[in-house]
Structure formats: C-alpha cells, structure tokens
PDB file of N, CA and C in Angstrom:
ATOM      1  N   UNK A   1       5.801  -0.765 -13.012  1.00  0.00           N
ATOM      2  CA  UNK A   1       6.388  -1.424 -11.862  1.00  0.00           C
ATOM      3  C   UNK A   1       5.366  -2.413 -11.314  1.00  0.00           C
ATOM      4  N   UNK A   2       5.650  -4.030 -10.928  1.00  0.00           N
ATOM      5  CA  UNK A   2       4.587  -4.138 -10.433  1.00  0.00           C
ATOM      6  C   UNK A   2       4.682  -4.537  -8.962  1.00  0.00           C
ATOM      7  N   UNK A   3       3.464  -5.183  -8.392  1.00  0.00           N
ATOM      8  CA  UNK A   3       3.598  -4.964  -7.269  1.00  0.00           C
ATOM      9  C   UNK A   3       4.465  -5.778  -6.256  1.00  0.00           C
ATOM     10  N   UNK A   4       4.879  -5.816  -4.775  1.00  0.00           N
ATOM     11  CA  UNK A   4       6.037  -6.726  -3.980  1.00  0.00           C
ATOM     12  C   UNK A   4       5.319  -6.700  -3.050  1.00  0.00           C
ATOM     13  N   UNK A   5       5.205  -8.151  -2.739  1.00  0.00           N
ATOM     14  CA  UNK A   5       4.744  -8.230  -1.222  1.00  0.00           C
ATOM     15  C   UNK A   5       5.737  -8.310  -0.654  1.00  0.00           C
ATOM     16  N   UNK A   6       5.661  -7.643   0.952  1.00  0.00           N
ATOM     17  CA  UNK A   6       6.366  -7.334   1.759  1.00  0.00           C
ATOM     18  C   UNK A   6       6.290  -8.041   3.193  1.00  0.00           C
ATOM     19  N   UNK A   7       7.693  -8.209   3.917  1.00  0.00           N
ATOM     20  CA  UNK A   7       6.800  -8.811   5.016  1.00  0.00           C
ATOM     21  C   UNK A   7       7.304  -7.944   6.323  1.00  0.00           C
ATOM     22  N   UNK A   8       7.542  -8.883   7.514  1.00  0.00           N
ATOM     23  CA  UNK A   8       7.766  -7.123   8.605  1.00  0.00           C
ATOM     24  C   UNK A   8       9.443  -7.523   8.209  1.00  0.00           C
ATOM     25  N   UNK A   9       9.757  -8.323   7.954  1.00  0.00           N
ATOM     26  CA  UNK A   9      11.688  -8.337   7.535  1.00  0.00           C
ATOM     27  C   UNK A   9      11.971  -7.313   6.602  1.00  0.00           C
ATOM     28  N   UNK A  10      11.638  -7.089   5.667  1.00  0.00           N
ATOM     29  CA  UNK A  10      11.900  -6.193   4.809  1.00  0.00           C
ATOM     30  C   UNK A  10      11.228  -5.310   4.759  1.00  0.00           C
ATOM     31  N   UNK A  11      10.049  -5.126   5.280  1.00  0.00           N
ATOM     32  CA  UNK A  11       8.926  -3.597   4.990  1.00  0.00           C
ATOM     33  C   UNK A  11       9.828  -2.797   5.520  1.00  0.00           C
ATOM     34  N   UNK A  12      10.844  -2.240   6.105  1.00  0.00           N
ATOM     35  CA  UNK A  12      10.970  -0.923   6.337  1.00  0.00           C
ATOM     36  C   UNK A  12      12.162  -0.852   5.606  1.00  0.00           C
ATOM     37  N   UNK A  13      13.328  -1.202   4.731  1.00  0.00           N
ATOM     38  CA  UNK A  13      14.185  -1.484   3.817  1.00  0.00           C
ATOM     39  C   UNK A  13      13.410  -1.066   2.579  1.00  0.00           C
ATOM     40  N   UNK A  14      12.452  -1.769   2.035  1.00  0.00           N
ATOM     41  CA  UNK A  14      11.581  -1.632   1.626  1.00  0.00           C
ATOM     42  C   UNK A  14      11.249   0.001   1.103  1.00  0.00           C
ATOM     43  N   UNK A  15      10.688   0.575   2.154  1.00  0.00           N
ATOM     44  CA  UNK A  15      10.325   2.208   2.211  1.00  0.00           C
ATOM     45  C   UNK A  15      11.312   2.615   1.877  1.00  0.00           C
ATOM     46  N   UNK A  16      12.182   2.400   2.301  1.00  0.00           N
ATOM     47  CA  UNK A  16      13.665   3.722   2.155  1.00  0.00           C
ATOM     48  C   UNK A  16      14.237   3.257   1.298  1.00  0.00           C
ATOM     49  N   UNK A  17      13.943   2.367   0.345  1.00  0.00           N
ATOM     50  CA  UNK A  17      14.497   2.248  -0.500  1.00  0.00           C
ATOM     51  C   UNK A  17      14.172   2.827  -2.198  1.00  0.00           C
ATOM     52  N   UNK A  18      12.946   3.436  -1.520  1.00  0.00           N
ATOM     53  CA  UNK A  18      12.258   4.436  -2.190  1.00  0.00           C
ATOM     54  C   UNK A  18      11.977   5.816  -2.157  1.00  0.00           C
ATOM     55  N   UNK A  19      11.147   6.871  -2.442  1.00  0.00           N
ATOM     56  CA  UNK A  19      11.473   7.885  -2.389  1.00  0.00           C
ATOM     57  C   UNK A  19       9.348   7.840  -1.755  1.00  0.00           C
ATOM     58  N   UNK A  20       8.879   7.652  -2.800  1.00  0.00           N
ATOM     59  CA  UNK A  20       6.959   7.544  -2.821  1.00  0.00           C
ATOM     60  C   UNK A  20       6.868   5.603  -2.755  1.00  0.00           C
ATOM     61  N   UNK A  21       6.055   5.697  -1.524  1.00  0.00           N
ATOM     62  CA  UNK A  21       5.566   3.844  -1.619  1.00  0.00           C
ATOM     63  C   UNK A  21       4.063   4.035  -1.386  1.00  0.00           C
ATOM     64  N   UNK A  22       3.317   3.326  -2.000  1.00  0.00           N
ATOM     65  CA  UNK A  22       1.557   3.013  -1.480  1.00  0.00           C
ATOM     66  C   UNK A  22       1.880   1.615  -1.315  1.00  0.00           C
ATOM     67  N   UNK A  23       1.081   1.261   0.045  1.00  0.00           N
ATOM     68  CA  UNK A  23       0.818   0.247   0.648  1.00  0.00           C
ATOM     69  C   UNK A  23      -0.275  -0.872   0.569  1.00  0.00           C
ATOM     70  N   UNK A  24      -0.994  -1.763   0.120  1.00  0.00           N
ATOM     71  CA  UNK A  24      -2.008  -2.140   0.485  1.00  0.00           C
ATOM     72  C   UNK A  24      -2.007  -3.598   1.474  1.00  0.00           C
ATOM     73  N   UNK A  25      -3.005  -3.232   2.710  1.00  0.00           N
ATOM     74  CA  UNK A  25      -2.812  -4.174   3.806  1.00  0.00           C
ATOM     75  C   UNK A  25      -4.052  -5.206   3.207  1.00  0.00           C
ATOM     76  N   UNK A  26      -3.828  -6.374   3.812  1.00  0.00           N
ATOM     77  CA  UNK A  26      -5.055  -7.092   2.947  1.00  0.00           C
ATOM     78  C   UNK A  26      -5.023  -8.277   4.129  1.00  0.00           C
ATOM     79  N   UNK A  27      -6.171  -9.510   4.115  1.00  0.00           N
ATOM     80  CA  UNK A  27      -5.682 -10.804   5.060  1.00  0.00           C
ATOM     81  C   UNK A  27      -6.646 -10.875   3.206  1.00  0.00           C
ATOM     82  N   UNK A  28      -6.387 -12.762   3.433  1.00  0.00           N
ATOM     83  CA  UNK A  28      -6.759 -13.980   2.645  1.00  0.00           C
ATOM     84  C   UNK A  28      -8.157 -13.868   2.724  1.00  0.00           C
ATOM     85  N   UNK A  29      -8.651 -13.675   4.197  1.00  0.00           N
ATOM     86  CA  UNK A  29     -10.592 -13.976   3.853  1.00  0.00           C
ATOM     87  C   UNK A  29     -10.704 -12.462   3.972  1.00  0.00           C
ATOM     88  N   UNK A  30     -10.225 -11.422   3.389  1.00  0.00           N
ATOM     89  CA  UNK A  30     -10.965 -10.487   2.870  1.00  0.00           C
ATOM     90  C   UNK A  30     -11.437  -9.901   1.550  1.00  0.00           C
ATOM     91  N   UNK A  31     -12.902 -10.332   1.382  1.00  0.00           N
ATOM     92  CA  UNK A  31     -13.224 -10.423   0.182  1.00  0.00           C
ATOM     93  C   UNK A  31     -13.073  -8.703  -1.077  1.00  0.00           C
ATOM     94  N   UNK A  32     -13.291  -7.571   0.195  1.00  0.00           N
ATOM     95  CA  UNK A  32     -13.254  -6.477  -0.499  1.00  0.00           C
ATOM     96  C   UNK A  32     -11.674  -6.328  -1.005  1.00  0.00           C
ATOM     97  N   UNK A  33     -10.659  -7.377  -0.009  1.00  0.00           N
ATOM     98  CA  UNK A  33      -9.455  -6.726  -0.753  1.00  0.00           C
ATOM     99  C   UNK A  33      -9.281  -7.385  -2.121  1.00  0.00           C
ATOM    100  N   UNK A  34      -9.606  -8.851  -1.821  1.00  0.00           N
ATOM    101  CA  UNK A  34      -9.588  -9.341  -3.223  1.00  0.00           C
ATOM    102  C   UNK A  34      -9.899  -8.622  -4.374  1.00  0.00           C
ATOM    103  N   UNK A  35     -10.784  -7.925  -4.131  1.00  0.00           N
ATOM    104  CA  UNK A  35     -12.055  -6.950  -5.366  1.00  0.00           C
ATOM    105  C   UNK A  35     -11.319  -6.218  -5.544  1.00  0.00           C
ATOM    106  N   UNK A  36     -10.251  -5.488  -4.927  1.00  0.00           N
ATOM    107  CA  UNK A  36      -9.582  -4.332  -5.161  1.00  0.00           C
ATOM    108  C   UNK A  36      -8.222  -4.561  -5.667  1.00  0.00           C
ATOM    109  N   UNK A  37      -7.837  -5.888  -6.019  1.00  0.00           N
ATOM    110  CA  UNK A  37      -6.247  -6.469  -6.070  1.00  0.00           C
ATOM    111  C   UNK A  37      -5.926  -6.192  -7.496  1.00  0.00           C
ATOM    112  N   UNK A  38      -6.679  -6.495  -8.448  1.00  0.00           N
ATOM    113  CA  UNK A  38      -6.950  -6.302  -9.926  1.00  0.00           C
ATOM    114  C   UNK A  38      -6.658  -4.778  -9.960  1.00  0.00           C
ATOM    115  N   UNK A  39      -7.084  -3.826  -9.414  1.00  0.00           N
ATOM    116  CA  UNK A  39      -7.054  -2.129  -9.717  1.00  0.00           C
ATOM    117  C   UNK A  39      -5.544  -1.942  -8.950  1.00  0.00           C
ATOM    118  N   UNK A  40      -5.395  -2.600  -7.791  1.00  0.00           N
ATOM    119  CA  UNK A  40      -3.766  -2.117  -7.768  1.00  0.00           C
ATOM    120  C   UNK A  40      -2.901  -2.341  -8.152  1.00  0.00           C
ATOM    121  N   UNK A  41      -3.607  -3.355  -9.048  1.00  0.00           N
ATOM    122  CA  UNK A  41      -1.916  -4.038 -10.277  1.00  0.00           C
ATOM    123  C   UNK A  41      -2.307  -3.107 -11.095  1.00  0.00           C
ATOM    124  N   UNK A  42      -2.895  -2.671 -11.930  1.00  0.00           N
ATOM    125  CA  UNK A  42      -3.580  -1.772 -13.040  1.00  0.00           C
ATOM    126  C   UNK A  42      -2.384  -0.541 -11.926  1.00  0.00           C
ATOM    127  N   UNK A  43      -3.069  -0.384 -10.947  1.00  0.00           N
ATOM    128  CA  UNK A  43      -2.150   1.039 -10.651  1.00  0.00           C
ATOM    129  C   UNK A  43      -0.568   0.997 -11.014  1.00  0.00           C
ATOM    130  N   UNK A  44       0.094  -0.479 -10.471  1.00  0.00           N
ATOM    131  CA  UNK A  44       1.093  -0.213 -10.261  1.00  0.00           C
ATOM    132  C   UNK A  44       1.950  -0.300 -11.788  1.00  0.00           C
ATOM    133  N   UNK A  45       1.340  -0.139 -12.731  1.00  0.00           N
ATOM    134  CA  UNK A  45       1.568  -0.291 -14.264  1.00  0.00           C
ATOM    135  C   UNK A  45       0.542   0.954 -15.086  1.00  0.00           C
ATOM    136  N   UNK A  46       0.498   1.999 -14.124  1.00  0.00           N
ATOM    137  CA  UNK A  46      -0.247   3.391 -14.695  1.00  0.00           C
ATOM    138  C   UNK A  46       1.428   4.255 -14.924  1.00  0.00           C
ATOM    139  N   UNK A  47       1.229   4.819 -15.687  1.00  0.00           N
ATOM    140  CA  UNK A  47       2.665   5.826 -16.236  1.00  0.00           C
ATOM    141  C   UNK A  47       2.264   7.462 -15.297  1.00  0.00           C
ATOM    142  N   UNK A  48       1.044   7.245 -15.030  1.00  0.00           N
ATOM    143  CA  UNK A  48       1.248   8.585 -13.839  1.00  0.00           C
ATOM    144  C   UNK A  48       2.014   7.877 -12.493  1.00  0.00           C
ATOM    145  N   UNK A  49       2.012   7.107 -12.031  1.00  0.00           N
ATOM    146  CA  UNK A  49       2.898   6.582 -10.910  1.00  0.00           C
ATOM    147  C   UNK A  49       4.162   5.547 -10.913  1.00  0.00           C
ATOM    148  N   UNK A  50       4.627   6.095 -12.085  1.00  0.00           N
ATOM    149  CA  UNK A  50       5.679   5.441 -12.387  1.00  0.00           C
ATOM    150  C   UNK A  50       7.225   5.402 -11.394  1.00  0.00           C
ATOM    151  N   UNK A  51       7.539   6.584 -10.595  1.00  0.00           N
ATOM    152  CA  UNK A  51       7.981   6.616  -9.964  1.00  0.00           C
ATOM    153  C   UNK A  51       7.562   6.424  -8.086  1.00  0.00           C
ATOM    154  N   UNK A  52       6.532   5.724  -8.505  1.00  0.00           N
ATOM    155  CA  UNK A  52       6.060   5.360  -6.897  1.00  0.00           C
ATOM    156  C   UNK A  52       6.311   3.686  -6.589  1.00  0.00           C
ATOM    157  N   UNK A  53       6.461   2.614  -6.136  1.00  0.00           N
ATOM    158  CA  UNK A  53       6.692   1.697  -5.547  1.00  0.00           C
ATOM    159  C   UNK A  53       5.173   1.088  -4.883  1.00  0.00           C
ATOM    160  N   UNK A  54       5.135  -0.225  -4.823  1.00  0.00           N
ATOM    161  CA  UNK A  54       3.515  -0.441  -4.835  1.00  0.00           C
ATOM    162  C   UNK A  54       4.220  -1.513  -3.887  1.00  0.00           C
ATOM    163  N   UNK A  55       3.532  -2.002  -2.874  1.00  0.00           N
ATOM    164  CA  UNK A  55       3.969  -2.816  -1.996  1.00  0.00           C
ATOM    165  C   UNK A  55       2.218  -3.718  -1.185  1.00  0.00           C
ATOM    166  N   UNK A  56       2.353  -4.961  -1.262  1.00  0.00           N
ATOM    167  CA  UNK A  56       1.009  -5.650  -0.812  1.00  0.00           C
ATOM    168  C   UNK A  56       1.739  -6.128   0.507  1.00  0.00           C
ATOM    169  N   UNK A  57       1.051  -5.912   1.797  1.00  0.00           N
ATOM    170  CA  UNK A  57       1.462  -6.560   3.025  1.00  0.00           C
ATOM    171  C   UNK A  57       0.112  -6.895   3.893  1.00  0.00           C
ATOM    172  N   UNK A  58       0.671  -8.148   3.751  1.00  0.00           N
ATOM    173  CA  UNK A  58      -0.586  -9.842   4.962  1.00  0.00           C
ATOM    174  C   UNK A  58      -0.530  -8.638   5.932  1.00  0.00           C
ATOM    175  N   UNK A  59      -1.802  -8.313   6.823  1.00  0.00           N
ATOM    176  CA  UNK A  59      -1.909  -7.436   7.720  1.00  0.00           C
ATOM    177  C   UNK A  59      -1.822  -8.339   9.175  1.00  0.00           C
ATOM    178  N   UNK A  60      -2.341  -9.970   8.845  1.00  0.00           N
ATOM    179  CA  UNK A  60      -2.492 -10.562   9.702  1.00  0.00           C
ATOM    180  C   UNK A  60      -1.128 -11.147   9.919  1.00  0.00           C
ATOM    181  N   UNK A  61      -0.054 -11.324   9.352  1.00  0.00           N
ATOM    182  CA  UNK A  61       0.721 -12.199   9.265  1.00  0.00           C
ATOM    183  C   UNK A  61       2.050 -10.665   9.776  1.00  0.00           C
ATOM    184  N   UNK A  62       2.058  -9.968   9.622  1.00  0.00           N
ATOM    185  CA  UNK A  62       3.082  -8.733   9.827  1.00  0.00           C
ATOM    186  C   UNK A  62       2.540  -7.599  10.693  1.00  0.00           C
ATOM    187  N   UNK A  63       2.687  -7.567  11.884  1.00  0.00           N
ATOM    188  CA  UNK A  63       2.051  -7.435  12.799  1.00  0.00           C
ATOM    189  C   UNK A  63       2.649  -5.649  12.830  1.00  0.00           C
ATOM    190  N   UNK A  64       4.004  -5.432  12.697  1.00  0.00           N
ATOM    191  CA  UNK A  64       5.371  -4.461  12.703  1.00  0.00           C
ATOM    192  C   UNK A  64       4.989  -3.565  12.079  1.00  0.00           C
ATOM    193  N   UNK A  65       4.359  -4.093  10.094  1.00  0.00           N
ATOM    194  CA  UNK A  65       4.335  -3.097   9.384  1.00  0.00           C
ATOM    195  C   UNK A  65       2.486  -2.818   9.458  1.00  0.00           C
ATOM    196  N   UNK A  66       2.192  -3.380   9.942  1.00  0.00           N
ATOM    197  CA  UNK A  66       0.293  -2.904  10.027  1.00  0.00           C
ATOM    198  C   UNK A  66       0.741  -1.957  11.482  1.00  0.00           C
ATOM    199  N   UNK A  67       1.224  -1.709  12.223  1.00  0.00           N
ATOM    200  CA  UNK A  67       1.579  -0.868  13.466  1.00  0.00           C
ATOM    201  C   UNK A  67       1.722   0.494  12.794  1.00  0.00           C
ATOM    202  N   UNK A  68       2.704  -0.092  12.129  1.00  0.00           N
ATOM    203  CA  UNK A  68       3.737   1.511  11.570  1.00  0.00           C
ATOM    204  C   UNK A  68       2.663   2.291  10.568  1.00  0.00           C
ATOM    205  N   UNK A  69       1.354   1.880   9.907  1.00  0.00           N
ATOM    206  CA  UNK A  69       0.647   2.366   9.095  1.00  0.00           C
ATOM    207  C   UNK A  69      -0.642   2.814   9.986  1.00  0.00           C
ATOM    208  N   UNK A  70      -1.029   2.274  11.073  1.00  0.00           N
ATOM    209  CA  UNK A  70      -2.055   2.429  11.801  1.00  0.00           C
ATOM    210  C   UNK A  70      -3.247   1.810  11.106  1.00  0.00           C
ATOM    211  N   UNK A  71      -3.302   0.634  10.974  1.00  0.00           N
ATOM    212  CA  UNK A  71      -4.351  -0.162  10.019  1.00  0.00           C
ATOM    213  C   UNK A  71      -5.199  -0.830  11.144  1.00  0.00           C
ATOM    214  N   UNK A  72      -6.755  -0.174  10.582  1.00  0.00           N
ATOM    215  CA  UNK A  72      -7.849  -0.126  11.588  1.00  0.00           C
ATOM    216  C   UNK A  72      -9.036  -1.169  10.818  1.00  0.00           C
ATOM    217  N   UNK A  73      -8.652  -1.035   9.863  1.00  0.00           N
ATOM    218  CA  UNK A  73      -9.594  -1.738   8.972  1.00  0.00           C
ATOM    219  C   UNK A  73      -9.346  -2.424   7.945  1.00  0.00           C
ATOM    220  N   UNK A  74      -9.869  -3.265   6.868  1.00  0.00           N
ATOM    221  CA  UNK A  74      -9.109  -4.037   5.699  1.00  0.00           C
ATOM    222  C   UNK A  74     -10.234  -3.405   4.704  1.00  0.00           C
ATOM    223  N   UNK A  75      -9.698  -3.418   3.116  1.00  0.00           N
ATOM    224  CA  UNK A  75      -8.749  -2.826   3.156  1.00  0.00           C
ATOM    225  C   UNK A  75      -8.196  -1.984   3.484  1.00  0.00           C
ATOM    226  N   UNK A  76      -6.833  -1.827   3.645  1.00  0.00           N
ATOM    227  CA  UNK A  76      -5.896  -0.644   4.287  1.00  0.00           C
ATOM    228  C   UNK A  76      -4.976   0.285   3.484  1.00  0.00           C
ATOM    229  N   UNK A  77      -4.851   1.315   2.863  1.00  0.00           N
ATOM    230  CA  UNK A  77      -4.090   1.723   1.970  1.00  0.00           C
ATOM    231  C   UNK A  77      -3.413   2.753   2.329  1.00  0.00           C
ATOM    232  N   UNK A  78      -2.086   2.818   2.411  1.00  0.00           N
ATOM    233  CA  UNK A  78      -1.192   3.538   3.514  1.00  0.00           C
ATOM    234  C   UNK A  78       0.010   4.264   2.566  1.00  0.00           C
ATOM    235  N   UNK A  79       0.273   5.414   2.408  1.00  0.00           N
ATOM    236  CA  UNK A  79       1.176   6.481   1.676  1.00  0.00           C
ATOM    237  C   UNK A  79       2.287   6.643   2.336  1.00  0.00           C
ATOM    238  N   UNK A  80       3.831   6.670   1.670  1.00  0.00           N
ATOM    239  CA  UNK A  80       4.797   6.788   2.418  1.00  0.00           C
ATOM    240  C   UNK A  80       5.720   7.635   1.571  1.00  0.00           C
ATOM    241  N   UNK A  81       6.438   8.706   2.101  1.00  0.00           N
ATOM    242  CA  UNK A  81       7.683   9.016   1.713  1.00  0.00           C
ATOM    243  C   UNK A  81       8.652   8.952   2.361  1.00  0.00           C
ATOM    244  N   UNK A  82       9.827   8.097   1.740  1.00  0.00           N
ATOM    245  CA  UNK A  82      10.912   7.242   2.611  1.00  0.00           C
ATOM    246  C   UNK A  82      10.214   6.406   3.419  1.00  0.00           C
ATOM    247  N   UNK A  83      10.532   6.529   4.708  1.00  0.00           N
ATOM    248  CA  UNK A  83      10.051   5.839   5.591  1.00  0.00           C
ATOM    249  C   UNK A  83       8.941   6.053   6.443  1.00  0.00           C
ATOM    250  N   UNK A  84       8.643   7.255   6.223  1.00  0.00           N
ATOM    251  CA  UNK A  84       7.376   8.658   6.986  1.00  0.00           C
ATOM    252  C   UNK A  84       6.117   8.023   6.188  1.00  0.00           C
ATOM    253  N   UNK A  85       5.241   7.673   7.101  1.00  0.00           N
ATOM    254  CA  UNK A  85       3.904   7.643   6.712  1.00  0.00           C
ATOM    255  C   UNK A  85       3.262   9.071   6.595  1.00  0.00           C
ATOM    256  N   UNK A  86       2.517   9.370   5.191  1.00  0.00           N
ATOM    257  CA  UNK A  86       1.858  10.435   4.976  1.00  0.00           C
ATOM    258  C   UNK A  86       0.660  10.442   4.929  1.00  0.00           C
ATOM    259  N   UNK A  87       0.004   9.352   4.704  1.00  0.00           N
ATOM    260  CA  UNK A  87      -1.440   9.394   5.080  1.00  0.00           C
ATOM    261  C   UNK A  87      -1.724   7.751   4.706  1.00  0.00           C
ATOM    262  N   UNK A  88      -3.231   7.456   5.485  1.00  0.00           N
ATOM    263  CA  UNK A  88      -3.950   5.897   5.308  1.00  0.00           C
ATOM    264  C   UNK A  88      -4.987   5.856   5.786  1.00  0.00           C
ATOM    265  N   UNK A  89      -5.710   4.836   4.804  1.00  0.00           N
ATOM    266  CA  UNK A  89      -7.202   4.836   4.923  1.00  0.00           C
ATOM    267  C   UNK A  89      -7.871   3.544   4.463  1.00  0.00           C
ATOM    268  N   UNK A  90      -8.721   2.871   5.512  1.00  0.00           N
ATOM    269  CA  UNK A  90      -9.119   2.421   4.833  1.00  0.00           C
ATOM    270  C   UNK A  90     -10.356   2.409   3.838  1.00  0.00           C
ATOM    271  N   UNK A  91     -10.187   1.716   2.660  1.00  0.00           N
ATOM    272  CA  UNK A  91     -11.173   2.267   1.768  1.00  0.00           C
ATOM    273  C   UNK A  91     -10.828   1.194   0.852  1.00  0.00           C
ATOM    274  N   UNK A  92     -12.387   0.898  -0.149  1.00  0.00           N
ATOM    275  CA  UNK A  92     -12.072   0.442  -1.507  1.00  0.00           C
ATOM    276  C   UNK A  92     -12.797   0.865  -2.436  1.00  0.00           C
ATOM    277  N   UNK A  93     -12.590   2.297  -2.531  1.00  0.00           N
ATOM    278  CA  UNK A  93     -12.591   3.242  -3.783  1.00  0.00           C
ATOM    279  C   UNK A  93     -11.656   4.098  -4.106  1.00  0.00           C
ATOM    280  N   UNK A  94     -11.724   3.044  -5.587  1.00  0.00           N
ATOM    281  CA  UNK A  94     -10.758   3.647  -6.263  1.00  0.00           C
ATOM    282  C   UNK A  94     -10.133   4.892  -6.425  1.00  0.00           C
ATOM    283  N   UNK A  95     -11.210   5.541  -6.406  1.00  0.00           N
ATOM    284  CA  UNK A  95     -10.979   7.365  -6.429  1.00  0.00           C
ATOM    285  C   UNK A  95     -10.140   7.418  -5.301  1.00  0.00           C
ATOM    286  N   UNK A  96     -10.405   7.402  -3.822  1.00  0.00           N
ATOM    287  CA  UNK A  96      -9.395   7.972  -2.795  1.00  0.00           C
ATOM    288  C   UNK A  96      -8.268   6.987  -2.412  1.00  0.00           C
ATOM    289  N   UNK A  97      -8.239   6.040  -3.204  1.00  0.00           N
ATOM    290  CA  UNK A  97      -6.331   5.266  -3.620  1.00  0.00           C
ATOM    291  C   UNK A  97      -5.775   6.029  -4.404  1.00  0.00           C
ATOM    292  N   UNK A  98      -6.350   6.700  -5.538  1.00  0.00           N
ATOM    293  CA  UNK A  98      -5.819   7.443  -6.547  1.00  0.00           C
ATOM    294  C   UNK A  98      -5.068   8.526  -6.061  1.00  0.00           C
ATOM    295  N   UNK A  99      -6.365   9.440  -5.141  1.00  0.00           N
ATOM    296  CA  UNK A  99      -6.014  10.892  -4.681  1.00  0.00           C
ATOM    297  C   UNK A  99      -4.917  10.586  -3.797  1.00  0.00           C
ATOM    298  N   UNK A 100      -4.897   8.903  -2.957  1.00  0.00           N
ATOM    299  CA  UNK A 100      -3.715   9.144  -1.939  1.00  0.00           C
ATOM    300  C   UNK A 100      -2.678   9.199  -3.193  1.00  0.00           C
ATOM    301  N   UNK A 101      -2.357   8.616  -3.621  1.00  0.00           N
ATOM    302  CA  UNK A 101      -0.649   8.243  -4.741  1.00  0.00           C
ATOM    303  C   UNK A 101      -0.522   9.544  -4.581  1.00  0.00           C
ATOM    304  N   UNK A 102      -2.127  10.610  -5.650  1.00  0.00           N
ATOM    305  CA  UNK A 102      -1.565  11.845  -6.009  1.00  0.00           C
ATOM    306  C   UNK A 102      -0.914  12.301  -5.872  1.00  0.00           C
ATOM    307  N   UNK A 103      -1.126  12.470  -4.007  1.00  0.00           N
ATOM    308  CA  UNK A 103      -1.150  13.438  -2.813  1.00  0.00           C
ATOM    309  C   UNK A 103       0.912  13.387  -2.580  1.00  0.00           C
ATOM    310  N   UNK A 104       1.051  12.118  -3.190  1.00  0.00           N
ATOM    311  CA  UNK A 104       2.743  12.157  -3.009  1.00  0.00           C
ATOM    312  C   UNK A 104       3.512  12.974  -3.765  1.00  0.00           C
ATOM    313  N   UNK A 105       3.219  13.679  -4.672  1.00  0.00           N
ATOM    314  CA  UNK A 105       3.929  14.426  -5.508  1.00  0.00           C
ATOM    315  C   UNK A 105       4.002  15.523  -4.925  1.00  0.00           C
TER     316      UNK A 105
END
C-alpha cells in the first residue's frame, strides 16, 4: 500500500475508512522528517503491515488533524484504530514506528 497524504478535509474519512492507520506529521523545513520519509514508504510496502493504511499529514498546514493526534513535536507518528487514536510519538527511530504499527494488531 503506499502512502496518502491527507489533509484536515479528509483526515478523519480517511481513519474510518480503515480499520489500523499510522500517521506521519511532518512540515517542509523539517529535516529529520525528510530522513525518515524513505523508511515510511519502505513501511508502507512491508507485507507485515499490509493491512494497515499509511497516511503523511503537513502538520503546519492541517491544524484539525495535528489536534486530534496531539503532535508536540516533528517528527510525529500517531496510531489509529478507526478513528480512536491509540498511541503517538514523536520520534525518528525506526524501531519505535515499527513497535507503534505492531502495537495495532
């Protein structure tokens, strides 16, 4: 699957239109998200998360869906089932993006 950027019009359509979504919040001059953009396409084309939904949302530009995730920091990586946020963090290691997806099963 790969990834959809989202904006606040559709981010919550979006969620429920799924069952498992990972989020990543990002702006343009953030260089760590850049670094990390390459591993979440790789994620969103891993066959362990094949049934999860990968979604990239401008943190600066969507004010609605950085609220609904509680995004404190960039990068932001935010777990959802349906529409319920289950956990978010920011971080750019790989390992605890991984453990969040896990954590959806």
């Amino acid at each position: 699957m790969s990834v959809i950027k989202a904006t606040d019009a559709d981010f919550e359509s979006a969620l429920r239109s799924h069952s498992k979504t990972v989020v990543k919040y990002y702006a343009d001059w953030c260089g760590s998200c850049k670094l990390i953009a390459p591993k979440f396409r790789r994620f969103s084309d891993d066959e362990r998360f094949a049934g999860v939904q990968f979604l990239e949302v401008n943190a600066e530009e969507n004010e609605l869906s950085r609220k609904l995730a509680g995004v404190n920091n960039l990068p932001f990586f935010a777990v959802f089932k349906g529409d319920q946020l289950v956990e978010g963090a920011a971080t750019n290691k790989e390992e605890a993006i991984i453990s969040m997806i896990e954590n959806l099963n």
